[in-house]
N, C-alpha and C. Protein backbone atom coordinates (compact mmCIF):
# COMPACT_ATOMS: atom_id res chain seq x y z
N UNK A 1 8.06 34.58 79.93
CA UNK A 1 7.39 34.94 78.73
C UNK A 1 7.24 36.45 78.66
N UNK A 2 7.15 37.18 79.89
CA UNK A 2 6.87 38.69 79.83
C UNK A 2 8.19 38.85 79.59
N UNK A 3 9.17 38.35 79.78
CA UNK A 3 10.55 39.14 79.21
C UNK A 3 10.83 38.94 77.92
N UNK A 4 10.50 38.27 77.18
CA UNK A 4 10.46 38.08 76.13
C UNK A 4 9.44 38.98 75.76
N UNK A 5 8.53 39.59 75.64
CA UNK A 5 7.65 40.57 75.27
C UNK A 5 8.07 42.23 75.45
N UNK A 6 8.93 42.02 76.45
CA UNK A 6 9.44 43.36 77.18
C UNK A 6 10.88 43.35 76.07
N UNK A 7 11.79 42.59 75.86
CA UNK A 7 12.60 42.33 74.59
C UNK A 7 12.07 42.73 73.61
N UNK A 8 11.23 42.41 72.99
CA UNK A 8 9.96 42.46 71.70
C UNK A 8 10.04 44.02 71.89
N UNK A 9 9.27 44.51 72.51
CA UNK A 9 8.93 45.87 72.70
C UNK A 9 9.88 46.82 72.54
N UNK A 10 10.92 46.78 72.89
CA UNK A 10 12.19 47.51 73.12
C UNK A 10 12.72 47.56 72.05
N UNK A 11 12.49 46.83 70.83
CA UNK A 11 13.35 47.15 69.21
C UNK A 11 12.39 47.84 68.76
N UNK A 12 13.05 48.82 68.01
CA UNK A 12 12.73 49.63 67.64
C UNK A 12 11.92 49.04 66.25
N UNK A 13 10.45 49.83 65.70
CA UNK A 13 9.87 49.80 65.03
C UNK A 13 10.49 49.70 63.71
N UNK A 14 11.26 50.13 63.09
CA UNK A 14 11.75 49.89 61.91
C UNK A 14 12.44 48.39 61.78
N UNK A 15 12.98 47.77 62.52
CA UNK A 15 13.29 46.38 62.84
C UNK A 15 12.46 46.01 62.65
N UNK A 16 11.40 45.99 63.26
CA UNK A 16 10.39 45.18 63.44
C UNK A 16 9.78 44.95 62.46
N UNK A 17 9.23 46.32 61.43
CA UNK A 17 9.02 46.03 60.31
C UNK A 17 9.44 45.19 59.16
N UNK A 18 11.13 45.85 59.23
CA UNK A 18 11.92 44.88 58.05
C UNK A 18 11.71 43.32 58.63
N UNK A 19 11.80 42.82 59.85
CA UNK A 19 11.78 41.27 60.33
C UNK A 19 10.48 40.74 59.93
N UNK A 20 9.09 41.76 59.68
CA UNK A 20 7.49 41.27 58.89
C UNK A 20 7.81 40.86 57.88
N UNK A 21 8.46 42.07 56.91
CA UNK A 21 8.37 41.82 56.11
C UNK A 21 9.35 40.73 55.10
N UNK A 22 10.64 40.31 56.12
CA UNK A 22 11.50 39.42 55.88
C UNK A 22 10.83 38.01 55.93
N UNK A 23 10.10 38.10 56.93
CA UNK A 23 9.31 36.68 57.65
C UNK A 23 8.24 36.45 56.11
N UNK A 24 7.54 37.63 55.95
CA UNK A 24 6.37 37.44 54.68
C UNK A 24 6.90 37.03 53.45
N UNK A 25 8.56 37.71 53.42
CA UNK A 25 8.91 36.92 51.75
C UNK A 25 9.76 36.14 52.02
N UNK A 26 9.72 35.46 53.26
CA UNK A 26 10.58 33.99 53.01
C UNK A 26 9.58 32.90 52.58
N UNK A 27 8.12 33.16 53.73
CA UNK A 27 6.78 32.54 53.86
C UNK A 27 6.62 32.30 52.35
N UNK A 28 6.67 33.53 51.39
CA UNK A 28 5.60 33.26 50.22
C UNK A 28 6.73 32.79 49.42
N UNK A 29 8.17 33.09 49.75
CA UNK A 29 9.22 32.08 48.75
C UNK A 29 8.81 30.66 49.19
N UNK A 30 8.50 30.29 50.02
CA UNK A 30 8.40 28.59 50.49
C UNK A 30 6.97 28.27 49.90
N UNK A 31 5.98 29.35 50.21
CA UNK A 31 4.83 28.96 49.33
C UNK A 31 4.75 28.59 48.07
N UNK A 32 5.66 29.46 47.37
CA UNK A 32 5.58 30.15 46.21
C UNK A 32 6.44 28.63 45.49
N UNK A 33 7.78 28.36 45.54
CA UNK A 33 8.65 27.19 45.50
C UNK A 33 8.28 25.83 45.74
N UNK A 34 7.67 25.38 47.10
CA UNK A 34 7.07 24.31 47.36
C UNK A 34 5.31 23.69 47.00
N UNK A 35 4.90 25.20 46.83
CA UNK A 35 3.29 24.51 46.63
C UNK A 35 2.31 25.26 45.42
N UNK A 36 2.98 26.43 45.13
CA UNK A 36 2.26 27.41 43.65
C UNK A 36 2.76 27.00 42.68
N UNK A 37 4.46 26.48 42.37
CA UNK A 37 5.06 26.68 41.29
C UNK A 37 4.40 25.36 40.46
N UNK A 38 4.49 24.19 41.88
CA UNK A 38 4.61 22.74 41.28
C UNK A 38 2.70 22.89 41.11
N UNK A 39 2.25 23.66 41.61
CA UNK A 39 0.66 23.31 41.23
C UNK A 39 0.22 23.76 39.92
N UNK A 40 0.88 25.25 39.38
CA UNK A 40 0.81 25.60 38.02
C UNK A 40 1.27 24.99 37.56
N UNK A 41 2.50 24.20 37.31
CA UNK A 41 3.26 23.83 36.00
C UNK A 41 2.34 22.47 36.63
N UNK A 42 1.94 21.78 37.21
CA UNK A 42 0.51 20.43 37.09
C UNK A 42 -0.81 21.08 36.38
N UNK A 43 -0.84 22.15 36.26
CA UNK A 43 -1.95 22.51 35.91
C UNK A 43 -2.11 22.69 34.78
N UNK A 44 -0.91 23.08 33.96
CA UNK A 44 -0.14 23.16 32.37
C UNK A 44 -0.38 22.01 32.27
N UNK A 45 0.43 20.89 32.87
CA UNK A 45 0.48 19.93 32.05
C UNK A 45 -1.11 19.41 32.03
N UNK A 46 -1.70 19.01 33.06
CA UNK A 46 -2.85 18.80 32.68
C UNK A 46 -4.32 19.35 31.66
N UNK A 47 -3.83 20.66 31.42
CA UNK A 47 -4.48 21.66 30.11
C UNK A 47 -4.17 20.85 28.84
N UNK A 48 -2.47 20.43 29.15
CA UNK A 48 -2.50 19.89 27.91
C UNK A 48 -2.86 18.73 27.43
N UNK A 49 -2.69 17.87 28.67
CA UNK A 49 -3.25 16.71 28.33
C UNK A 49 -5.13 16.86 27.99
N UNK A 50 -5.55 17.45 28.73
CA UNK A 50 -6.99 17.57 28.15
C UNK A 50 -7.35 18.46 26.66
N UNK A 51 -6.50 19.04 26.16
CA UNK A 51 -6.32 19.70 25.15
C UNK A 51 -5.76 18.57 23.99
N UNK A 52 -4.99 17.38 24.11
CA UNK A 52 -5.00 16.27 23.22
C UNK A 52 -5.86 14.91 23.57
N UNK A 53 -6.48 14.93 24.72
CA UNK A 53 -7.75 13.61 24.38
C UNK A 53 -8.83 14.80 24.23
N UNK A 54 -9.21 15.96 24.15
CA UNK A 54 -10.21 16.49 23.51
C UNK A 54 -10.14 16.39 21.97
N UNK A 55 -8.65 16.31 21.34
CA UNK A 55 -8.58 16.13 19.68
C UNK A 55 -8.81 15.26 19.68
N UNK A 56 -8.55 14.08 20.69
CA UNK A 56 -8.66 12.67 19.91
C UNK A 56 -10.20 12.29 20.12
N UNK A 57 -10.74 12.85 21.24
CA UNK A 57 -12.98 12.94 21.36
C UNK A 57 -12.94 13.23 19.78
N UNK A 58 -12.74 14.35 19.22
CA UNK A 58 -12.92 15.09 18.35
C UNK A 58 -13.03 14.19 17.01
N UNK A 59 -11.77 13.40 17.02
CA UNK A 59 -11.66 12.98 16.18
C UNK A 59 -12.18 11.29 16.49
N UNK A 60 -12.86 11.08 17.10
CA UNK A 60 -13.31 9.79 17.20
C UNK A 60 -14.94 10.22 17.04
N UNK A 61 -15.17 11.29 17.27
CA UNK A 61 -16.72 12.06 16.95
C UNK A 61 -17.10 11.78 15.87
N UNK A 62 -15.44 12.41 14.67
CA UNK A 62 -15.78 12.74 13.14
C UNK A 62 -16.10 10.95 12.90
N UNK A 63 -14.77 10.02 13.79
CA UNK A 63 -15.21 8.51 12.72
C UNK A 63 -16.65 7.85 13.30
N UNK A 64 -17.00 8.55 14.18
CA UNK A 64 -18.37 7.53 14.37
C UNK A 64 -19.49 8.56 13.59
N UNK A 65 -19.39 9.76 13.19
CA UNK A 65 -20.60 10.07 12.20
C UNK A 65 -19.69 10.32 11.07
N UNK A 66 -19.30 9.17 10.43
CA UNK A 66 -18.63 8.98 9.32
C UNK A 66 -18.79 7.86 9.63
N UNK A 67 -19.17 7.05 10.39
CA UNK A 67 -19.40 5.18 10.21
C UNK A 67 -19.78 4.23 9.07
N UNK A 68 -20.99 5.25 9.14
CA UNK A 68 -22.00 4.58 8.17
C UNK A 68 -21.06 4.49 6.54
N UNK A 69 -20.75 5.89 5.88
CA UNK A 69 -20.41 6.16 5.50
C UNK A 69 -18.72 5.12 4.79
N UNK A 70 -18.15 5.12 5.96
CA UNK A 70 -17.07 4.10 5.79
C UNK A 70 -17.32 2.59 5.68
N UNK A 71 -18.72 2.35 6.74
CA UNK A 71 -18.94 1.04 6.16
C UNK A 71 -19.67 0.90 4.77
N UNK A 72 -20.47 1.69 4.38
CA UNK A 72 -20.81 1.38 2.91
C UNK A 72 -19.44 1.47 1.98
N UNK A 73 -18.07 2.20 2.12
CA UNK A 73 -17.13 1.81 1.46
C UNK A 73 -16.50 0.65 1.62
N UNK A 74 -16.21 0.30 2.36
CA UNK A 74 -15.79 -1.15 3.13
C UNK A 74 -16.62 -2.40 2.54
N UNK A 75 -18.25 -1.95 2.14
CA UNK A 75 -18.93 -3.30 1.22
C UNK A 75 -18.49 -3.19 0.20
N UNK A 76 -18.24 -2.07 -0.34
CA UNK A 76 -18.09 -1.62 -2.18
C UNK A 76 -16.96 -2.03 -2.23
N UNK A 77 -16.11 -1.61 -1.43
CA UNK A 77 -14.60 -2.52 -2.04
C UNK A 77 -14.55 -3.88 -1.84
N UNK A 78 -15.56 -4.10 -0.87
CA UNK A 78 -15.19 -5.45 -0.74
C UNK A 78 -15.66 -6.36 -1.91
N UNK A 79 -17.10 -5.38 -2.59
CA UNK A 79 -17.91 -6.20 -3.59
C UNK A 79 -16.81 -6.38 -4.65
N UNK A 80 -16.07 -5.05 -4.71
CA UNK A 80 -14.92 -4.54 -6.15
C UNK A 80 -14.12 -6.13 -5.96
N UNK A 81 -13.56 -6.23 -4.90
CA UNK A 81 -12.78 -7.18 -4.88
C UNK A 81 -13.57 -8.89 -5.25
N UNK A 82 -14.55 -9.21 -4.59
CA UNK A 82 -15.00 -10.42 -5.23
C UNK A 82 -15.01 -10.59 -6.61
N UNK A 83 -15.49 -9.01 -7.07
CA UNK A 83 -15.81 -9.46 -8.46
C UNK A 83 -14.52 -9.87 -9.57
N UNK A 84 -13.56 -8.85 -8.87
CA UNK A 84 -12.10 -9.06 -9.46
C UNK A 84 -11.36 -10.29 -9.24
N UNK A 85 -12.07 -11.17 -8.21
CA UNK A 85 -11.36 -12.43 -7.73
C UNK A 85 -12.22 -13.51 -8.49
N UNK A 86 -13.05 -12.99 -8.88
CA UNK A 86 -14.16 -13.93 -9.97
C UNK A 86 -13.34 -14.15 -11.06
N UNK A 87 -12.48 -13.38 -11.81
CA UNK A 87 -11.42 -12.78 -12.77
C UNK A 87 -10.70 -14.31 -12.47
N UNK A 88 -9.94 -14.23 -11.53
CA UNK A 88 -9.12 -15.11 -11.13
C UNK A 88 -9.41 -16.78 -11.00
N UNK A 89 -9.24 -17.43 -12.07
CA UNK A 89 -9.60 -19.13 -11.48
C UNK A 89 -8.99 -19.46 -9.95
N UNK A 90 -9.49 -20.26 -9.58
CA UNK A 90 -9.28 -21.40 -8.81
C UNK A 90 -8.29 -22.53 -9.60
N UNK A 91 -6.94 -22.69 -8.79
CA UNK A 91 -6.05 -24.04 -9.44
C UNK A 91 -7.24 -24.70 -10.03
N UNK A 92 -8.35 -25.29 -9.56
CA UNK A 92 -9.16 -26.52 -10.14
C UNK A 92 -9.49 -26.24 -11.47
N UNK A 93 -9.75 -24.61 -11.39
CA UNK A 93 -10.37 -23.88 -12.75
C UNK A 93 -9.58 -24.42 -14.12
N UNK A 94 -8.23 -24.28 -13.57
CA UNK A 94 -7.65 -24.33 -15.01
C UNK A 94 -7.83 -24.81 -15.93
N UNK A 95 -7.73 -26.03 -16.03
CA UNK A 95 -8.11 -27.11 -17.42
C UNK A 95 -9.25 -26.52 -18.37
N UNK A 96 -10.20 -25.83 -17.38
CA UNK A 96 -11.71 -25.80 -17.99
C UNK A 96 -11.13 -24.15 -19.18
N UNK A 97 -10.53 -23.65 -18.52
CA UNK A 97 -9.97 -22.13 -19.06
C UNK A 97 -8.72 -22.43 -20.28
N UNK A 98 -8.26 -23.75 -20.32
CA UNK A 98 -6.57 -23.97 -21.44
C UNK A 98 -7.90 -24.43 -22.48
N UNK A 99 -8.76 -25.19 -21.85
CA UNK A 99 -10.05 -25.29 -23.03
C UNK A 99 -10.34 -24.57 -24.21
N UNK A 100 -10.69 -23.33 -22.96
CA UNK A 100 -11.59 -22.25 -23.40
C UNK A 100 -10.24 -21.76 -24.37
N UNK A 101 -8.99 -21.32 -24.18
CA UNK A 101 -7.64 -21.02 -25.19
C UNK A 101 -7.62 -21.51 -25.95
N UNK A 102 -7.34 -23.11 -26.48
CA UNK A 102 -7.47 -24.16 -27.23
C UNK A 102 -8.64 -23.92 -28.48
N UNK A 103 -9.84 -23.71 -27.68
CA UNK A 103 -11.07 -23.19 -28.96
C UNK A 103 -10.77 -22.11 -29.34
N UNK A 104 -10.43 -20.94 -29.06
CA UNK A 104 -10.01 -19.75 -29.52
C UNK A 104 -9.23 -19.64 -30.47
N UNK A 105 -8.09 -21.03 -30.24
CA UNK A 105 -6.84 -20.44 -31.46
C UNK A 105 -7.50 -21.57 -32.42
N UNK A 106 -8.39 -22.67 -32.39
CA UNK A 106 -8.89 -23.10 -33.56
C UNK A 106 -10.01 -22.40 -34.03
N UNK A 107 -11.11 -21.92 -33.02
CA UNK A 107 -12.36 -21.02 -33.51
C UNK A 107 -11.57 -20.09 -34.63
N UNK A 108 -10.25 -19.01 -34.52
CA UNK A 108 -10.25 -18.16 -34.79
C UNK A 108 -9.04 -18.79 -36.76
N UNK A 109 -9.64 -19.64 -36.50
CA UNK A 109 -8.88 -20.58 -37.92
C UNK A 109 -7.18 -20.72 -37.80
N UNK A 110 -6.85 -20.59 -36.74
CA UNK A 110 -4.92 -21.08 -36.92
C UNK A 110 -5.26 -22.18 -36.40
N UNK A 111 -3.51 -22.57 -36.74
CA UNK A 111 -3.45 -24.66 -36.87
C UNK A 111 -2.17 -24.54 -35.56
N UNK A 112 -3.16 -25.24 -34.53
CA UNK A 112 -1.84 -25.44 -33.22
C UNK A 112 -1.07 -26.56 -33.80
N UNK A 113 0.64 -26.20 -33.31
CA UNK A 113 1.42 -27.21 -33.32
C UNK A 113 2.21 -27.43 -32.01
N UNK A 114 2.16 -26.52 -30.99
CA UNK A 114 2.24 -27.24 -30.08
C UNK A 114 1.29 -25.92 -28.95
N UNK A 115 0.80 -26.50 -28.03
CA UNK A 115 0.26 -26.13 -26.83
C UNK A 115 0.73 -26.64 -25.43
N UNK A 116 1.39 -25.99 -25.12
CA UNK A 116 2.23 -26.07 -23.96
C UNK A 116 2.10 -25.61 -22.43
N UNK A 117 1.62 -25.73 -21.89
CA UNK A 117 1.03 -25.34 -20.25
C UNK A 117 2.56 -25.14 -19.64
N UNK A 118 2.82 -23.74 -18.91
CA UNK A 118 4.24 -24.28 -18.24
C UNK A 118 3.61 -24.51 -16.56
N UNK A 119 4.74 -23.84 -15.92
CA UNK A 119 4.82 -24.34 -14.48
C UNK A 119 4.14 -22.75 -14.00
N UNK A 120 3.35 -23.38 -12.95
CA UNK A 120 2.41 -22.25 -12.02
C UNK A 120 3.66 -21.90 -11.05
N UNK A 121 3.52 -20.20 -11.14
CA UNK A 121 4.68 -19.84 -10.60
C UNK A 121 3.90 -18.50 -9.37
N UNK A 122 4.28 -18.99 -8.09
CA UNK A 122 3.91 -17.89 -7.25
C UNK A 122 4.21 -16.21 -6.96
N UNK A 123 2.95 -15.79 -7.44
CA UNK A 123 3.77 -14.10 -7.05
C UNK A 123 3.21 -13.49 -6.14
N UNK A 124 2.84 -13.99 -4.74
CA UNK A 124 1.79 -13.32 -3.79
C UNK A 124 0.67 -13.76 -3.27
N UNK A 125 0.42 -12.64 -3.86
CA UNK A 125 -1.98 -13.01 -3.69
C UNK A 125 -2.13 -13.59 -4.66
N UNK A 126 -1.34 -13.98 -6.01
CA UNK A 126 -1.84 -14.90 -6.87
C UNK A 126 -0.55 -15.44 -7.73
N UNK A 127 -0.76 -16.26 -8.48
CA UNK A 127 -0.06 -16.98 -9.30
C UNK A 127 0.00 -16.99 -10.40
N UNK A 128 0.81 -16.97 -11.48
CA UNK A 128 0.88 -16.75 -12.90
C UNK A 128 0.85 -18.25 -13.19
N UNK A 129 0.21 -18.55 -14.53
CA UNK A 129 0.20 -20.17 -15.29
C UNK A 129 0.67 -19.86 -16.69
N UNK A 130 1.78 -19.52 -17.56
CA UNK A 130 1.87 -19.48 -18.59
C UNK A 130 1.23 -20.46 -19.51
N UNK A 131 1.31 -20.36 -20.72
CA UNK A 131 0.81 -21.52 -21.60
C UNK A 131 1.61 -21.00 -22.81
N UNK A 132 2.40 -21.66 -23.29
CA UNK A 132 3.16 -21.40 -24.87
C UNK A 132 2.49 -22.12 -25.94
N UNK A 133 2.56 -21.21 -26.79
CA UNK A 133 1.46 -21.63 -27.91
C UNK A 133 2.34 -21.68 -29.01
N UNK A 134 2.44 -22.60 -30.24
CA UNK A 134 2.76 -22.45 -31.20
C UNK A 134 1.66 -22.75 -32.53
N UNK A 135 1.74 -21.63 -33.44
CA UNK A 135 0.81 -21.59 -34.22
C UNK A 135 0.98 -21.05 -35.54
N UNK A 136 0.32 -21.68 -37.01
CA UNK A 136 0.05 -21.38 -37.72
C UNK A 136 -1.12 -20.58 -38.55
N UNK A 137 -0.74 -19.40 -39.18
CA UNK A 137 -2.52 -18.71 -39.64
C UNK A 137 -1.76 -17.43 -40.07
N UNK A 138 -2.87 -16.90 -41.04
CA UNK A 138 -2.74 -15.17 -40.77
C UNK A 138 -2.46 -14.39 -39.75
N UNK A 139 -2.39 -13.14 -40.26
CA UNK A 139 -2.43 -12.31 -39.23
C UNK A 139 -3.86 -11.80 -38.81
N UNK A 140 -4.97 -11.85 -39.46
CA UNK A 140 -5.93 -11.34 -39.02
C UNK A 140 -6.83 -12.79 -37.93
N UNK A 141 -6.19 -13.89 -38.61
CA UNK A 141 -6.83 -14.80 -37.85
C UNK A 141 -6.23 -15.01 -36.31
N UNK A 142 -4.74 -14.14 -35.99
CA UNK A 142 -4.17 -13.63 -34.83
C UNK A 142 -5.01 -12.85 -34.51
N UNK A 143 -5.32 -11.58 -34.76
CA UNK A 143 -5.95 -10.92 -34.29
C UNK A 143 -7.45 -11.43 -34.09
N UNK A 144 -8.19 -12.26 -34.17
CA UNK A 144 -9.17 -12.82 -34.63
C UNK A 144 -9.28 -13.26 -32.62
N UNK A 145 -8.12 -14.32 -32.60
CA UNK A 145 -7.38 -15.16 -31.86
C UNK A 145 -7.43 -13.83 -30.65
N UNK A 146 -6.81 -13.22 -30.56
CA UNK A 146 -6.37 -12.41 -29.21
C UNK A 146 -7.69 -11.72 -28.85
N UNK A 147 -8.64 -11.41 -29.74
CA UNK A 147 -9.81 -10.25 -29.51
C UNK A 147 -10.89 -11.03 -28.61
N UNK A 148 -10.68 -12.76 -29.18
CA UNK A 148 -11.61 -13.53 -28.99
C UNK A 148 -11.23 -14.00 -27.01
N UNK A 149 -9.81 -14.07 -26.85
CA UNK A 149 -9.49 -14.09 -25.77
C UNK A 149 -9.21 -13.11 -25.35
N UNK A 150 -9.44 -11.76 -25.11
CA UNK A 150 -9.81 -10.69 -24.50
C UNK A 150 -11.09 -10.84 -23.87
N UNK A 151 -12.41 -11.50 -24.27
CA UNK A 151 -13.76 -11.18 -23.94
C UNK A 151 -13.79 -12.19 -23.33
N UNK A 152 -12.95 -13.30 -22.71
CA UNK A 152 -13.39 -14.59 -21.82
C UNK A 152 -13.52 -13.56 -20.09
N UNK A 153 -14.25 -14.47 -19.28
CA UNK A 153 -14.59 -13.77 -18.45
C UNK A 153 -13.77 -13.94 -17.39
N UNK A 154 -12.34 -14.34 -17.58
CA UNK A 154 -10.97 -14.91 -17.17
C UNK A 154 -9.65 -13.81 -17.57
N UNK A 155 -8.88 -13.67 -16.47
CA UNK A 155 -8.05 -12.45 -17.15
C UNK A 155 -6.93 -13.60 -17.94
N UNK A 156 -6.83 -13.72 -18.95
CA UNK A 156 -5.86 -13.87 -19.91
C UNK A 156 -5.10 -13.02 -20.51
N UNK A 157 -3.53 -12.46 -20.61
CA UNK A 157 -3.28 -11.65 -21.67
C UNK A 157 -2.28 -12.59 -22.33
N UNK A 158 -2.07 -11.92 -23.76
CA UNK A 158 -1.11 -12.50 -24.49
C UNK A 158 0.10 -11.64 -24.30
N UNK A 159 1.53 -12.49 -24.85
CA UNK A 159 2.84 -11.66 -24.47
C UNK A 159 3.59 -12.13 -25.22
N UNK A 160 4.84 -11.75 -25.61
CA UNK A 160 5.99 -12.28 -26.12
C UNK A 160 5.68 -12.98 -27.17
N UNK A 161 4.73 -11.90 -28.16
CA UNK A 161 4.73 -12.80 -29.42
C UNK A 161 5.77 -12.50 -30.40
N UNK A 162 6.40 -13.67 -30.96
CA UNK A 162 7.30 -13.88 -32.48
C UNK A 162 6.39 -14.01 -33.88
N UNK A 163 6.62 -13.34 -34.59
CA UNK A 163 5.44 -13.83 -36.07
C UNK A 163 6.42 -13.57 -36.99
N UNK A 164 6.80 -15.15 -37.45
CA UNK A 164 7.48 -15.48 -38.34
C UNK A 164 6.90 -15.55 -39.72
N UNK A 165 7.16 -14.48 -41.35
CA UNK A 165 6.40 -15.42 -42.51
C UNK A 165 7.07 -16.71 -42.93
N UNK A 166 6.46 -17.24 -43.46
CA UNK A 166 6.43 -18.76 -44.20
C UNK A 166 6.02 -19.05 -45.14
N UNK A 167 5.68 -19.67 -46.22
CA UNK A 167 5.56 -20.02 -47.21
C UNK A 167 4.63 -21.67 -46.69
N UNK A 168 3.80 -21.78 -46.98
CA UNK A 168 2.74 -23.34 -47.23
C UNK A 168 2.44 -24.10 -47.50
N UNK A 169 2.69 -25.42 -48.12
CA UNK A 169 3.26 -26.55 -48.52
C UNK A 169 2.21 -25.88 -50.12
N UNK A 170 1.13 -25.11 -49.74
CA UNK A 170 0.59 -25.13 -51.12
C UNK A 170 1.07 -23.81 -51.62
N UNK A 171 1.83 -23.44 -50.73
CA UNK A 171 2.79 -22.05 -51.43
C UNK A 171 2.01 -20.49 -51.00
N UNK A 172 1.13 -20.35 -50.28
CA UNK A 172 0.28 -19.30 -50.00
C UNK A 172 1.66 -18.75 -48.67
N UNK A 173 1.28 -17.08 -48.55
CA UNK A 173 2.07 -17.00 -47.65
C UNK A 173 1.23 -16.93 -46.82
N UNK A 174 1.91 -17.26 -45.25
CA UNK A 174 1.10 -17.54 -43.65
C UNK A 174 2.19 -16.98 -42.58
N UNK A 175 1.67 -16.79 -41.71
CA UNK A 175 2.62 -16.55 -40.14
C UNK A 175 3.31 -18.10 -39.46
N UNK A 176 4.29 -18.06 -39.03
CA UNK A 176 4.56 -18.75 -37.73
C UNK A 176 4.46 -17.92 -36.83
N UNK A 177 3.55 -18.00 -35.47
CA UNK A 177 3.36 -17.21 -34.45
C UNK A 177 3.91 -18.03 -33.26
N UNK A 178 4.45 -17.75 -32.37
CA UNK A 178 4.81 -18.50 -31.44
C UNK A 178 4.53 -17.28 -30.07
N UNK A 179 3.98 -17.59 -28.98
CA UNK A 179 3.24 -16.43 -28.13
C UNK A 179 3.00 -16.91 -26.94
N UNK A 180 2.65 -16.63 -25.87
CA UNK A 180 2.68 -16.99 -24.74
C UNK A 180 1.41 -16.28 -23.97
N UNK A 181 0.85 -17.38 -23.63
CA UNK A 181 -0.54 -16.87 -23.14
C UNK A 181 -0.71 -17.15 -21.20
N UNK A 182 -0.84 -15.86 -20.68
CA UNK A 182 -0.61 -16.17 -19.34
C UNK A 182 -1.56 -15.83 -18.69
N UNK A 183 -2.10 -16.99 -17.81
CA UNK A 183 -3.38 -17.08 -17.05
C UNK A 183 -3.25 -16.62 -14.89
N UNK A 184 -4.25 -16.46 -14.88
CA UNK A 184 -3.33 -15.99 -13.19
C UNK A 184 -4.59 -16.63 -12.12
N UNK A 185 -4.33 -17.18 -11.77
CA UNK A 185 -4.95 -18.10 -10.11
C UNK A 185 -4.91 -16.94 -8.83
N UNK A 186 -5.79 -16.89 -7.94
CA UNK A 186 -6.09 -17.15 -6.78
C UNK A 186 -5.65 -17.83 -5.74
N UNK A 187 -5.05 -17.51 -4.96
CA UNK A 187 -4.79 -18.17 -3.88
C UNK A 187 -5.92 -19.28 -3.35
């Protein structure tokens, strides 16, 4: 071991130096490569990851003091919607509602000649029920007729009306109206 020290001793100082300082930047390349590089770029990534579940705290902050808030919208639409589904019969409803049509086009003085229910036809969340109407009267007693079925508490509209004149067995002139009245169900 002393010859090895007595070796040591015998190179000259400038060696010795450059071999420190060779030894120090291999040391801090292996440091630097194996245990700094991979600890910063873990340390990035983990900034970032705490930098997007802090948006999402953030934003789970805003929906819980906004709760209240969303649930009082959540009743209101929900009320919006019952009331709009009130609109809508029930299949059972119907009959009671071709009724309520039926008085309308006689309340409003035209003479049915035919009343026709067609086929319930599915479009979704609800169903269309046409009804074809054929009818005799004025025109104001049409209008009489449609204003009166506007205000039922049932969505009815009228469509595809024809208004034919005619002449009256007692010779007055009158409409042939022929029109289509379409009612819409509920699932």
């Amino acid at each position: 071991m002393a010859g090895t020290l007595d070796k040591f001793a015998e190179i000259p100082n400038n060696y010795k130096y450059i071999g420190l300082i060779a030894s120090v930047a291999i040391l801090g390349g292996v440091f630097w490569y194996f245990i700094y590089d991979p600890s910063m770029q873990q340390i990035k990534r983990l900034q970032n990851e705490r930098k997007e579940k802090s948006a999402k705290v953030a934003e789970a902050e805003e929906i819980v003091k906004n709760y209240d808030k969303f649930k009082q919208e959540k009743e209101k639409v929900e009320a919006e919607l019952n009331e709009a589904l009130k609109k809508l019969p029930k299949g059972r409803e119907i009959p009671s509602l071709l009724e309520k049509i039926n008085e309308s086009v006689i309340t409003a003085g035209l003479n049915i000649s035919t009343f026709q229910p067609g086929a319930l036809s599915d479009k979704g969340l609800y169903s269309e029920f046409p009804v074809n109407i054929t009818m005799t009267g004025g025109y104001h007693e049409f209008a009489r007729f449609t204003d009166t079925v506007s205000k039922l508490d049932r969505i009815v509209t009228i469509g595809t009306i024809n208004m034919t004149p005619i002449k009256t067995p007692t010779g007055e002139d009158s409409l042939s109206i022929v029109a289509q009245a379409m009612t819409y169900t509920s699932k």
